[in-house]
C-alpha atoms as a PDB file:
ATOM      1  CA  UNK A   1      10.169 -24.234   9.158  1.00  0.00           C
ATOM      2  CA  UNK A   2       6.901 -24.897   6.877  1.00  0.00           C
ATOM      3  CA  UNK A   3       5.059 -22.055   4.990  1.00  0.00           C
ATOM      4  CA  UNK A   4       1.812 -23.100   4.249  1.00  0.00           C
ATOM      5  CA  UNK A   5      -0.913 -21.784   1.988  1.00  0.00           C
ATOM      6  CA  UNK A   6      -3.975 -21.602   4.449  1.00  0.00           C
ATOM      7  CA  UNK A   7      -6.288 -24.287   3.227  1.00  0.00           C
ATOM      8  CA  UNK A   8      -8.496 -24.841   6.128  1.00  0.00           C
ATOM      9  CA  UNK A   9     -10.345 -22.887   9.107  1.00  0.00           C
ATOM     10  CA  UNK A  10      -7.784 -24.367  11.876  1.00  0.00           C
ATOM     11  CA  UNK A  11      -4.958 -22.757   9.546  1.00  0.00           C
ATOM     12  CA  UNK A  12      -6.596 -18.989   9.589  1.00  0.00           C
ATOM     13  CA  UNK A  13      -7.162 -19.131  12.884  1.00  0.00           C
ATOM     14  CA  UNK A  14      -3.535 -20.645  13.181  1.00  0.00           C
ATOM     15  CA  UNK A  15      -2.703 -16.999  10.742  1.00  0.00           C
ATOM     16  CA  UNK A  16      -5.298 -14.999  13.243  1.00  0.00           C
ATOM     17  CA  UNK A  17      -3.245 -15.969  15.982  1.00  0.00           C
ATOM     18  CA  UNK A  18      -0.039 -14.985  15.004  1.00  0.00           C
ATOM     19  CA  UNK A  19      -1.302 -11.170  13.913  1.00  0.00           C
ATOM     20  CA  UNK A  20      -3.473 -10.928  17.377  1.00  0.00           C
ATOM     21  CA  UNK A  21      -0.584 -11.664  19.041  1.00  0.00           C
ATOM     22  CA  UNK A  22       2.187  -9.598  16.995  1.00  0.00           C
ATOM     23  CA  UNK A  23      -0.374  -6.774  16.237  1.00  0.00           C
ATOM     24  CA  UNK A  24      -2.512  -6.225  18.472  1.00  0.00           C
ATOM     25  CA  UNK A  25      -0.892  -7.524  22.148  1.00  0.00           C
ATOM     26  CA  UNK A  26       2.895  -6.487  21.007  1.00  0.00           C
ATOM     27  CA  UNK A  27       2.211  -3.244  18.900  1.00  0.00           C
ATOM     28  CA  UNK A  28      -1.714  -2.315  20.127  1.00  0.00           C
ATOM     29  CA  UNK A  29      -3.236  -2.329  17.091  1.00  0.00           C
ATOM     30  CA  UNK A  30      -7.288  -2.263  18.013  1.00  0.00           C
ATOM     31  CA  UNK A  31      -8.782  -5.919  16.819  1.00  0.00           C
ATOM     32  CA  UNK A  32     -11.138  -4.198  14.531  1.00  0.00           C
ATOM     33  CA  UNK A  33      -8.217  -2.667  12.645  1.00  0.00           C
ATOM     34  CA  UNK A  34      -6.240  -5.551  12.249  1.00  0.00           C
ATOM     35  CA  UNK A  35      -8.866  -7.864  11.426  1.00  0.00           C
ATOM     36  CA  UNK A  36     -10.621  -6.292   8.425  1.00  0.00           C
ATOM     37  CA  UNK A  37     -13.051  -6.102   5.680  1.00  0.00           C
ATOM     38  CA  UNK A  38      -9.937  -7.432   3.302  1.00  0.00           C
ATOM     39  CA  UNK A  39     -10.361 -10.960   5.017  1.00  0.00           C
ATOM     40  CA  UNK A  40     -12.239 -12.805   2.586  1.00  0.00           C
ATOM     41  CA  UNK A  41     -10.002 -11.622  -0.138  1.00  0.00           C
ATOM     42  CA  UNK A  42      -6.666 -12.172   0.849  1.00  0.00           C
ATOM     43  CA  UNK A  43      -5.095 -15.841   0.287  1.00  0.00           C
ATOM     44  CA  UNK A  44      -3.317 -16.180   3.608  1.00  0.00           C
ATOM     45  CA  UNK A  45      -0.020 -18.024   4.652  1.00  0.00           C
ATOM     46  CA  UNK A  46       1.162 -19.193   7.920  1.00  0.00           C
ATOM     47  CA  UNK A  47       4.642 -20.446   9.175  1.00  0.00           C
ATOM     48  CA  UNK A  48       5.166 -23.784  11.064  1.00  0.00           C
ATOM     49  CA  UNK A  49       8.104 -24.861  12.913  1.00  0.00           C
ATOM     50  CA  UNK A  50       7.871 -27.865  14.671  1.00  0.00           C
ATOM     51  CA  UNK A  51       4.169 -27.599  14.190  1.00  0.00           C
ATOM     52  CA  UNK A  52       3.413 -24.894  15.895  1.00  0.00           C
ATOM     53  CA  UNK A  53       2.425 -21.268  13.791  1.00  0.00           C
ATOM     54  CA  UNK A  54       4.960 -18.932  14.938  1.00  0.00           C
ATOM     55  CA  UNK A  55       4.404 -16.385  11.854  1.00  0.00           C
ATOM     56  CA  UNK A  56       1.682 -15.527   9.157  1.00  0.00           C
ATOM     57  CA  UNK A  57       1.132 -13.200   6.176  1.00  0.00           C
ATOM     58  CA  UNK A  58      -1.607 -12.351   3.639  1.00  0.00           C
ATOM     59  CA  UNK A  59      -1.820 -11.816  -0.461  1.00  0.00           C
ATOM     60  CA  UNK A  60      -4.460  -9.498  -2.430  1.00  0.00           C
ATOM     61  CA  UNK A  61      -4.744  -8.572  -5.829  1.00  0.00           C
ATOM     62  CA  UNK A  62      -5.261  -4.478  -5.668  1.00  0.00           C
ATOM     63  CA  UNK A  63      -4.920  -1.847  -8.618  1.00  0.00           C
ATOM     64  CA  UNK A  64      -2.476  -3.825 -10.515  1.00  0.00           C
ATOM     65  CA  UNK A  65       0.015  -4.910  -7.624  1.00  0.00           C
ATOM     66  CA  UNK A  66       0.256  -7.523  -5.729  1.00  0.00           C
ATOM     67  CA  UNK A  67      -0.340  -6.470  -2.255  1.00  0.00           C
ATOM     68  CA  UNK A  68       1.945  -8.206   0.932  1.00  0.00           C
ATOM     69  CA  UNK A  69      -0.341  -7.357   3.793  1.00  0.00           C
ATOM     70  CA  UNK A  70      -0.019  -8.294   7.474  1.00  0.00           C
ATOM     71  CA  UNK A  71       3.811 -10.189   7.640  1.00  0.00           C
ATOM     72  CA  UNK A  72       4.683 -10.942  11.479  1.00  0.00           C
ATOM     73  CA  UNK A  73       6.674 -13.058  13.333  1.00  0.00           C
ATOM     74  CA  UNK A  74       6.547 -14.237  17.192  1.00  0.00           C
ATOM     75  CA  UNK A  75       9.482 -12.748  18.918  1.00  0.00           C
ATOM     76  CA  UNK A  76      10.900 -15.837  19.247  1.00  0.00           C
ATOM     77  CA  UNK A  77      11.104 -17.326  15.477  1.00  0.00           C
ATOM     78  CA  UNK A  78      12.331 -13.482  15.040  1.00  0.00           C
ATOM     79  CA  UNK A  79      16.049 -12.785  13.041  1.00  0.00           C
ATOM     80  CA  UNK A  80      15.839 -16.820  12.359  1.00  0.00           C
ATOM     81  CA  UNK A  81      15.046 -16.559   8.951  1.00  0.00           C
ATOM     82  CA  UNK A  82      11.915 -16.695   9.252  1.00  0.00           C
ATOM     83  CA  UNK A  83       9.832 -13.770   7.611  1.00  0.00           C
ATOM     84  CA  UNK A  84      12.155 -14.316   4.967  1.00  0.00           C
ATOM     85  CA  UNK A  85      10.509 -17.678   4.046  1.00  0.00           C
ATOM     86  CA  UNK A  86       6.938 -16.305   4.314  1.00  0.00           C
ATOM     87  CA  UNK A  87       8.399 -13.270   2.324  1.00  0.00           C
ATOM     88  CA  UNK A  88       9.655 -15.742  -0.719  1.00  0.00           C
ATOM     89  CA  UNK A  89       6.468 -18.061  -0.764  1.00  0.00           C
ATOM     90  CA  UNK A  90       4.689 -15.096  -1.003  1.00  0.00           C
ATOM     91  CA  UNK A  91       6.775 -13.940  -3.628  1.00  0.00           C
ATOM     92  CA  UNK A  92       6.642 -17.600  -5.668  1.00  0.00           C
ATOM     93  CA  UNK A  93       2.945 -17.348  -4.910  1.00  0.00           C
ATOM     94  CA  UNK A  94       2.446 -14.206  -6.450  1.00  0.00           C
ATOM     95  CA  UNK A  95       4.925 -15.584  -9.940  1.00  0.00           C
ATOM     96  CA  UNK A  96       2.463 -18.424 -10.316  1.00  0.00           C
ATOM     97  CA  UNK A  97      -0.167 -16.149 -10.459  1.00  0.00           C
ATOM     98  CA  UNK A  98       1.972 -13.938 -12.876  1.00  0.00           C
ATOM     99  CA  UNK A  99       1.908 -11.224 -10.782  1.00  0.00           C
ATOM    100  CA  UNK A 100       5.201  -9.441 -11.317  1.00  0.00           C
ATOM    101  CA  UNK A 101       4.384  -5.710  -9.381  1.00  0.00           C
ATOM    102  CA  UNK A 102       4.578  -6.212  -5.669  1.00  0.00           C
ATOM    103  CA  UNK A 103       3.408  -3.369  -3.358  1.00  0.00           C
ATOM    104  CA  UNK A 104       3.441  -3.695   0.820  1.00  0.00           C
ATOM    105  CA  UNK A 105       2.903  -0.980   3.424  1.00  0.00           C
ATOM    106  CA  UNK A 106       5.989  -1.027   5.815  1.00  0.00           C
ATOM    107  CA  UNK A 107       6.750  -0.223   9.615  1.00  0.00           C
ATOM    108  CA  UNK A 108       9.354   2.564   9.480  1.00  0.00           C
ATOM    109  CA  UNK A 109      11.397  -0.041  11.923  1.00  0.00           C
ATOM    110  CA  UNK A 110      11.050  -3.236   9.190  1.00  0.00           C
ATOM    111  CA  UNK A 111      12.177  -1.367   6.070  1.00  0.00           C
ATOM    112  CA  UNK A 112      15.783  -2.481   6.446  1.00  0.00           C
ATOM    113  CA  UNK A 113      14.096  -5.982   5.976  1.00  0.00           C
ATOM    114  CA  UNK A 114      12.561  -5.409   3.278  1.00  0.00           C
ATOM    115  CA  UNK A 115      15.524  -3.946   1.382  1.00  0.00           C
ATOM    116  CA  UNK A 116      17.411  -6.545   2.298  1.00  0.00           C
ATOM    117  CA  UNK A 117      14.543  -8.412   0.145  1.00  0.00           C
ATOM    118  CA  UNK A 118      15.169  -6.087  -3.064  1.00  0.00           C
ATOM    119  CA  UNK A 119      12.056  -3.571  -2.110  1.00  0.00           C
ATOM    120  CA  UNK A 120      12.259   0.297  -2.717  1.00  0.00           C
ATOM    121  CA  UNK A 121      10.533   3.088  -0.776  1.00  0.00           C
ATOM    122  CA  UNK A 122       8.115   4.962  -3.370  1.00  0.00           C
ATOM    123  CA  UNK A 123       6.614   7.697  -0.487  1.00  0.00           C
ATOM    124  CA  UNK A 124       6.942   9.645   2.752  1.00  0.00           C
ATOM    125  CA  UNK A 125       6.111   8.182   5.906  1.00  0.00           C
ATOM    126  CA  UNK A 126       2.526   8.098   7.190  1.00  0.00           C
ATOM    127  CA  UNK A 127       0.838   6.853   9.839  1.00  0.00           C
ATOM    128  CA  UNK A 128      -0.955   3.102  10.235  1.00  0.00           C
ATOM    129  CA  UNK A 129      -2.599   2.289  13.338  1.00  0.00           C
ATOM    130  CA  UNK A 130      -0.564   4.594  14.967  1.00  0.00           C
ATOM    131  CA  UNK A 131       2.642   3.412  13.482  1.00  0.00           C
ATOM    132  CA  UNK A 132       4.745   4.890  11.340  1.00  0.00           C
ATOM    133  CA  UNK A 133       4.594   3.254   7.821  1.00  0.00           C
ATOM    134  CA  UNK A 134       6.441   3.851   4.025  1.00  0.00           C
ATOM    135  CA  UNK A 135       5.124   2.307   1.200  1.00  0.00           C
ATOM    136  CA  UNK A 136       7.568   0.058  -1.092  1.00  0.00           C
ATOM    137  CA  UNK A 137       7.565  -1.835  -4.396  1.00  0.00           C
ATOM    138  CA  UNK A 138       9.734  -4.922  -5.955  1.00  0.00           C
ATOM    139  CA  UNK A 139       9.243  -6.095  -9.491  1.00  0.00           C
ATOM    140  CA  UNK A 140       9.648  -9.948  -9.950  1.00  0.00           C
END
């Protein structure tokens, strides 16, 4: 498995892929909610195994915190390891920028994950999309 910083348009849409899939055909996110006006801001990543994108993430600088925005996996590449390695090239992405506050909003159901990952819950749950959401922090 690859992590790759997207560096080209076949890449995003590689990225675009993986959320339209996870997002909006797994969880029903509308489109227009899961593809936003953030786009053009966010430095995105995508995950490769055997050349094929089977996960994808996004990065934005907001209020002092790095933000981790949009982290799925295909349900097959799930509990393989691999959000973990989008989660630490993220994470070394956001150290090279010296970027040591790290904020993400997460699915009640993923927080285990992102303990596991050394992030805290800072506030009660609220509602995403029509999921259930907590936001955590990590400091690097």
């Amino acid at each position: 498995m690859t992590v790759k910083i997207v560096e080209n348009q076949k890449e995003l849409e590689d990225a675009y892929f993986i959320r339209k899939t996870v997002f909006v055909e797994e969880q029903a996110v509308p489109l227009e909610e899961e593809i936003d006006a953030y786009e053009n801001d966010a430095k995105h990543f995508v995950l490769y195994h055997e050349g094929s994108p089977v996960g994808a993430g996004s990065f934005r600088f907001v209020d002092g915190y790095g933000k981790v925005e949009r982290i799925c996996v295909l349900k097959e590449a799930r509990k393989t390891g691999a959000g973990k390695a989008i989660m630490n090239t993220i994470e070394n992405y956001a150290r090279e920028k010296e970027i040591h506050k790290l904020k993400l909003n997460a699915q009640t159901q993923a927080i285990p994950f992102y303990s596991g990952l050394g992030y805290e819950v800072v506030s009660e749950e609220f509602m995403d999309a029509g999921i259930p959401h907590k936001t955590m922090v990590k400091k690097l």
